[in-house]
Structures are given as C-alpha cells and as structure tokens.
Protein backbone atom coordinates (compact mmCIF):
# COMPACT_ATOMS: atom_id res chain seq x y z
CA UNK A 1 7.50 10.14 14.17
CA UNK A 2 8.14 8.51 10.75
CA UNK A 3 7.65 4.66 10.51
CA UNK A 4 10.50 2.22 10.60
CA UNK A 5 11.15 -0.24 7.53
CA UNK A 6 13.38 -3.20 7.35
CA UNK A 7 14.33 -3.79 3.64
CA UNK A 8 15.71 -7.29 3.12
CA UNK A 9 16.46 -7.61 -0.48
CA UNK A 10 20.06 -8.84 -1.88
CA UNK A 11 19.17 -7.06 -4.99
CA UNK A 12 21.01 -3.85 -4.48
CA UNK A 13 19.86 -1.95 -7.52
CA UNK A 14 16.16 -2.81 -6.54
CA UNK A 15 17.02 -2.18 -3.21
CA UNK A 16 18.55 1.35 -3.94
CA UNK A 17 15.44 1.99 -6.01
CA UNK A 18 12.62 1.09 -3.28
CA UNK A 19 15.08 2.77 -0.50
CA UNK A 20 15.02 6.40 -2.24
CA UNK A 21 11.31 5.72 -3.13
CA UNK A 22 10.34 5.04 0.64
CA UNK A 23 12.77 8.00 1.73
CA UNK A 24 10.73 10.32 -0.31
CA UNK A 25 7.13 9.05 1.01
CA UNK A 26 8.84 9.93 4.72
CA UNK A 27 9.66 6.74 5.66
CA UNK A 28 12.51 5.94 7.91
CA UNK A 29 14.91 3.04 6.36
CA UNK A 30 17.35 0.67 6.61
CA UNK A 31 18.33 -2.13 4.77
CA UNK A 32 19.96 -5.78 5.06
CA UNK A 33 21.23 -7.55 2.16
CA UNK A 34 20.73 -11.51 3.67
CA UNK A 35 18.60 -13.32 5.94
CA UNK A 36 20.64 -13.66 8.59
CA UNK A 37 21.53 -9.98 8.90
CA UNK A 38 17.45 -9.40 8.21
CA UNK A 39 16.45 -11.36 10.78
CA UNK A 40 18.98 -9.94 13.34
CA UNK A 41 17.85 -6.28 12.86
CA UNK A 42 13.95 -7.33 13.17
CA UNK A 43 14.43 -8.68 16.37
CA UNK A 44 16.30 -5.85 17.61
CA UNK A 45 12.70 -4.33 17.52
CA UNK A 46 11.99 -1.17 16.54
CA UNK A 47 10.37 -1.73 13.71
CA UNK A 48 7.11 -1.12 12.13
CA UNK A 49 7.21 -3.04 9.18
CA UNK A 50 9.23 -5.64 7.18
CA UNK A 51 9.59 -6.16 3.41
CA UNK A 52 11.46 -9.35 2.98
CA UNK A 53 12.59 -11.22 -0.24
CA UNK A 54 12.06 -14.71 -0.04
CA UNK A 55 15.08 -15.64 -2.39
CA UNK A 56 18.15 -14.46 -0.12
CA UNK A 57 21.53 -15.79 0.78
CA UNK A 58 22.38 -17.84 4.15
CA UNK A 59 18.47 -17.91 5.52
CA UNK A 60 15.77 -17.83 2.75
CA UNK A 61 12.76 -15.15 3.33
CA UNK A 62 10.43 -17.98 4.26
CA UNK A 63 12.92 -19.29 7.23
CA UNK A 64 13.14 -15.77 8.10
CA UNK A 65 9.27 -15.13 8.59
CA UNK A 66 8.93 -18.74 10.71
CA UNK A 67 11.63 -17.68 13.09
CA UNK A 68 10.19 -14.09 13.28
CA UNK A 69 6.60 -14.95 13.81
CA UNK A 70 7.97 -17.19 17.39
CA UNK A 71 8.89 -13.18 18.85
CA UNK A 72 7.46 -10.96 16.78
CA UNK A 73 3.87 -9.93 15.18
CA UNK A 74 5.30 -7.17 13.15
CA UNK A 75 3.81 -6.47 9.49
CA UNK A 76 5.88 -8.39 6.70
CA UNK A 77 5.18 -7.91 2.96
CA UNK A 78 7.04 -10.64 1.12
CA UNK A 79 8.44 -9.40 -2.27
CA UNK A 80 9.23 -11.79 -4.58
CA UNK A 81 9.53 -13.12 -8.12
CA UNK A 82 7.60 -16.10 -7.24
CA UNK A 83 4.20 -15.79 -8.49
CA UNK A 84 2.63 -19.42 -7.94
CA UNK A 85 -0.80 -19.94 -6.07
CA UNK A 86 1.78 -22.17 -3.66
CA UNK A 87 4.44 -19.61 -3.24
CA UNK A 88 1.61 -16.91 -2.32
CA UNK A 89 -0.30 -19.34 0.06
CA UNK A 90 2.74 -20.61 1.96
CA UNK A 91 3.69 -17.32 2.76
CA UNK A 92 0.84 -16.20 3.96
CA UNK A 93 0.36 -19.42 6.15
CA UNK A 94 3.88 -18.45 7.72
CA UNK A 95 2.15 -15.55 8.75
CA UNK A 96 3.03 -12.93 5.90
CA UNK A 97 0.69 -9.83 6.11
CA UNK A 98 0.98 -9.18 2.18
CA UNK A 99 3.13 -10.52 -0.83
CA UNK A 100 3.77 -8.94 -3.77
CA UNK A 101 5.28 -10.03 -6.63
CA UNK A 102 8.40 -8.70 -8.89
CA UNK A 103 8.29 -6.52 -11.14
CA UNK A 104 5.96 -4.24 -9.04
CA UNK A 105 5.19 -0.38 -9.19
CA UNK A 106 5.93 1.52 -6.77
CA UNK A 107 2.47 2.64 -6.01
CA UNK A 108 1.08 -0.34 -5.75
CA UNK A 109 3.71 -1.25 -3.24
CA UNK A 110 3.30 1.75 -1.45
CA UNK A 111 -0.33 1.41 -1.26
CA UNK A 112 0.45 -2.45 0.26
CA UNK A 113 2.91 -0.32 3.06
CA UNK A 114 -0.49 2.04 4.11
CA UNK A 115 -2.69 -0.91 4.10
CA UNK A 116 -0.37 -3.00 6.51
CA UNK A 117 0.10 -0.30 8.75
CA UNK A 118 -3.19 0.27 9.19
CA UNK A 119 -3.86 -3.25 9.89
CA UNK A 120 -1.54 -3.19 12.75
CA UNK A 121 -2.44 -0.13 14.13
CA UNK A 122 0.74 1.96 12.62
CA UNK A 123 -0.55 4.73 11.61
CA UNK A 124 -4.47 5.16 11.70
CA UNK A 125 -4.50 6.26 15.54
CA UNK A 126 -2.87 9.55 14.04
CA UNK A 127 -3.80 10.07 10.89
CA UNK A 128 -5.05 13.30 9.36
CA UNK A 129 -7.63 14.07 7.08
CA UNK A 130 -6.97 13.84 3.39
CA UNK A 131 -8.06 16.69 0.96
CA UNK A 132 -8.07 18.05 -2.63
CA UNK A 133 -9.62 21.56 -3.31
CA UNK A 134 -12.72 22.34 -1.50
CA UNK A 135 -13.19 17.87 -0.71
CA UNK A 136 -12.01 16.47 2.36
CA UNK A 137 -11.75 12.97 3.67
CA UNK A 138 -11.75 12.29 7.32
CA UNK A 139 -10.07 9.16 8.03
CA UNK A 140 -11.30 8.62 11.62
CA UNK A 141 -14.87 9.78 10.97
CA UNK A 142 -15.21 7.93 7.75
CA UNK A 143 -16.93 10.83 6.57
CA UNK A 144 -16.42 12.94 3.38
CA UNK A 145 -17.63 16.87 2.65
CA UNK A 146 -17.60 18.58 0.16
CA UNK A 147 -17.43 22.67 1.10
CA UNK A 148 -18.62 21.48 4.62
CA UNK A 149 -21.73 19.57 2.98
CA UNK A 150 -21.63 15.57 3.95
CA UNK A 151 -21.18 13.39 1.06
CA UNK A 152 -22.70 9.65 1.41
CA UNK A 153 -20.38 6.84 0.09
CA UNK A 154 -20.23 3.21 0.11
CA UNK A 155 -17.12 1.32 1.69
CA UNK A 156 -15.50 0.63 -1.55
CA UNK A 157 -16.17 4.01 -2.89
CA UNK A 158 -14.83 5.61 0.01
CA UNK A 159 -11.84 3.40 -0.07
CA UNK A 160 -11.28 3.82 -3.80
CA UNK A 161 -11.31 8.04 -2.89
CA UNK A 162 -8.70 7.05 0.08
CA UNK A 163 -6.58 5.63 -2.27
CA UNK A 164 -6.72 8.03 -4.78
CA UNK A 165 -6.42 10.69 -2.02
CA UNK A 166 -2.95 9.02 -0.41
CA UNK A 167 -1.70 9.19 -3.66
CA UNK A 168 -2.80 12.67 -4.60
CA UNK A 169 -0.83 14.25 -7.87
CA UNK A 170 0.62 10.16 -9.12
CA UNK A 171 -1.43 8.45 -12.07
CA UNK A 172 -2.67 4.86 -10.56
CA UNK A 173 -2.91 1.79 -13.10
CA UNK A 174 -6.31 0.08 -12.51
CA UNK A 175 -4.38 -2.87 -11.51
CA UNK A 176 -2.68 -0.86 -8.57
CA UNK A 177 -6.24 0.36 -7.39
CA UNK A 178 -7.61 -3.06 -7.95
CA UNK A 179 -4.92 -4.71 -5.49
CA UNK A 180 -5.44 -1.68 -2.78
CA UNK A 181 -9.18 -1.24 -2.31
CA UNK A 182 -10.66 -4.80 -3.62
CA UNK A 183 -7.26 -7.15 -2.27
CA UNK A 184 -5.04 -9.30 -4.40
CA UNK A 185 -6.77 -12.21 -4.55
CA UNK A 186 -10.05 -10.50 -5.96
CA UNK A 187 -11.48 -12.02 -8.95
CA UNK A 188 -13.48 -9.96 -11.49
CA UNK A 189 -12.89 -6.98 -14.29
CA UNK A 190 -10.56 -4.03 -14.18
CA UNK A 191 -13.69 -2.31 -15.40
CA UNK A 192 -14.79 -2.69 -11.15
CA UNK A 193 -12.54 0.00 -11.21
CA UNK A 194 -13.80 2.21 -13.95
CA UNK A 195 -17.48 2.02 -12.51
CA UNK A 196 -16.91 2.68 -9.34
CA UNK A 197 -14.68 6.01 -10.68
CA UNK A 198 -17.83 6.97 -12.09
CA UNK A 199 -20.03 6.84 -9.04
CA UNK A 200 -17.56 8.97 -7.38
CA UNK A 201 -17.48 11.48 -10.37
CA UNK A 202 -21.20 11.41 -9.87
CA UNK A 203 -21.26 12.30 -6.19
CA UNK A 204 -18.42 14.37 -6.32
CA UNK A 205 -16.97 16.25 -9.71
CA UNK A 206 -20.66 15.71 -11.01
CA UNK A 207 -22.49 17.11 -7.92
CA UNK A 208 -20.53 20.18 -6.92
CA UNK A 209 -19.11 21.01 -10.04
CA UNK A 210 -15.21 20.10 -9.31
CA UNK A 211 -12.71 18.44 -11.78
CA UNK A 212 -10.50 16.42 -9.43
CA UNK A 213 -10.26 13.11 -10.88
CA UNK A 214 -8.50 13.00 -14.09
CA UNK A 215 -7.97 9.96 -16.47
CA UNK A 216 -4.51 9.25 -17.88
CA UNK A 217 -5.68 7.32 -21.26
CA UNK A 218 -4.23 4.28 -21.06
CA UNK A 219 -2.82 4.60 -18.33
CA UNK A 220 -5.07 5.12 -14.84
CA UNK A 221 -7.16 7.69 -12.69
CA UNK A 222 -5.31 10.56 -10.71
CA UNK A 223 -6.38 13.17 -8.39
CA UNK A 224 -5.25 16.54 -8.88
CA UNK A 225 -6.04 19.96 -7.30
CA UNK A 226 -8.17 22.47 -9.01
C-alpha cells in the first residue's frame, strides 16, 4: 500500500505543485491549508509522514510540531523559507525529522521523503531491489552485482548508487545528492560528489563495460538504461 502524506502548506500554487509531484512518485495525499486543520488530520492517524510549513495561519508550523510530538512520533519535514542556523535548529529540537528550505527541487525533496521513511521504518521492511541494465542493488542485502558478479562498495558509494538508482531516468544537481547521501548540515566541496561518481564509474561502467551514469554538463549525474 502507498504511503500517506499530510501536506500543510497555505501556499496553494506550491501546494498544487508538490501534490501532483508526490501523486506521480505513488504517493497517497492530502492536504490542509492551516495549522489547525494540519494538526487535526495528523492526529486522526493514519499517516506516514508530515510536511509542514512553519509560516501558516491560526497555529504556526512550530506550535504544530510541539503539540504533535505529545501523541505522535510520525516523520515531519518542515518546509520553509526560513533559512537561519536558529530557524533550522529549533525545529529540529521540536523534534522535526528534516527541514528544507524554499525554493527547493523536487528531487531533493523527494529524496528527503525516502530518507525519512526509511528512518521510521516506512518503507525499507518491503522494499525491492533497484536496477539499471544488467546492475542491481539489493536494498536489504546491501549488496550490489553486476551480471550476478558481487560488486564491493563503500557506504557512501553505495548510498550515492541508491540515490541515483531511486531516481533512475531524472538529472540530480550535486547539491540534491550532496543533501541525500552526505546530510544537510555536511560541510565540504560539491566536488565530494564528483569523486565519489568516479569511483563508482570505476567499479561499475569502468569494470564491466556499461554506460549507466551520464553527466548533464552543468547540470548533475543521471542514471539511465543501456
């Protein structure tokens, strides 16, 4: 069965927009355009994760998470225009899972909806193997082949090939793979990105002779099928 979402957002264009997006991933939705209403649908249960606004009409998004957090333990990402080290660390003190901050792409928000889940359980007890050509990711086994042959990563290269994996077929901005497989708060180079891309071309395209991971000039790394 499809995961549950709670959108509270009182932007309705932006609302409309992350709606369809989440529709297409599979996602089941609904939406609330106020705390209040937010907070009154989340603790109807049935949920499996919340993306709340922290800017809304009658309750703000940070009231919202301190009077969910008394009943609930369900995932919240806090969107928000808010980008302050204050802002970021207060919500996550009020027991936020993730916060990200407006204007976002979609991937990387989508990326921030996989990586909550499977924090919480959500979706990793269930989850199949990921594949492109002739490569395939096991999730459960944390083991990737390659025609059947065992290919030997490190954690961040095997979640780098996740991500790239979950997303197979859309272009990802180094900044979006920075914020899924190193975390938000990393400090360093977007070039992290660009060597660990090789080491996977090495053990992977290099090795068996593929061409599944493409680069977008200026843009970002994608995986496509041969």
């Amino acid at each position: 069965m499809a995961e549950r979402i709670l959108l509270v957002e009182d932007e309705e264009k932006l609302a409309r927009m992350v709606e369809m997006e989440l529709r297409y991933e599979g996602y089941q939705v609904e939406k609330a355009p106020d705390g209040r209403s937010g907070l009154d649908l989340v603790l109807g249960g049935g949920f499996d994760l919340v993306l709340l606004d922290i800017m809304l009409p009658q309750l703000s998004g940070m009231e919202v998470l301190r009077r969910l957090r008394r009943e609930s333990q369900v995932p919240v990402i806090m969107l928000t225009a808010r980008d302050s080290v204050v802002d970021k660390v207060a919500g996550l003190d009020s027991g936020a899972d993730d916060y990200i901050t407006k204007p976002f792409a979609i991937e990387e928000l989508l990326a921030r909806i996989r990586a909550a889940l499977r924090s919480k359980g959500g979706s990793v007890s269930q989850e199949l193997p990921l594949s492109a050509g002739p490569l395939v990711l096991d999730v459960e086994r944390h083991q990737v082949t390659v025609r059947g042959r065992n290919v030997e990563l490190t954690k961040k290269e095997f979640d780098l090939l996740r991500c790239l994996l979950e997303n197979k077929g859309r272009v990802l901005s180094r900044e979006v793979l920075l914020d899924a497989v190193w975390g938000f708060d990393f400090v360093g180079e977007t070039n992290s990105v660009d060597v660990y891309i090789r080491f996977l071309r090495s053990k992977l395209d290099d090795a068996f002779g593929l061409k599944l991971i493409h680069t977008v000039r200026g843009v970002g790394y994608v995986i496509k099928e041969e």
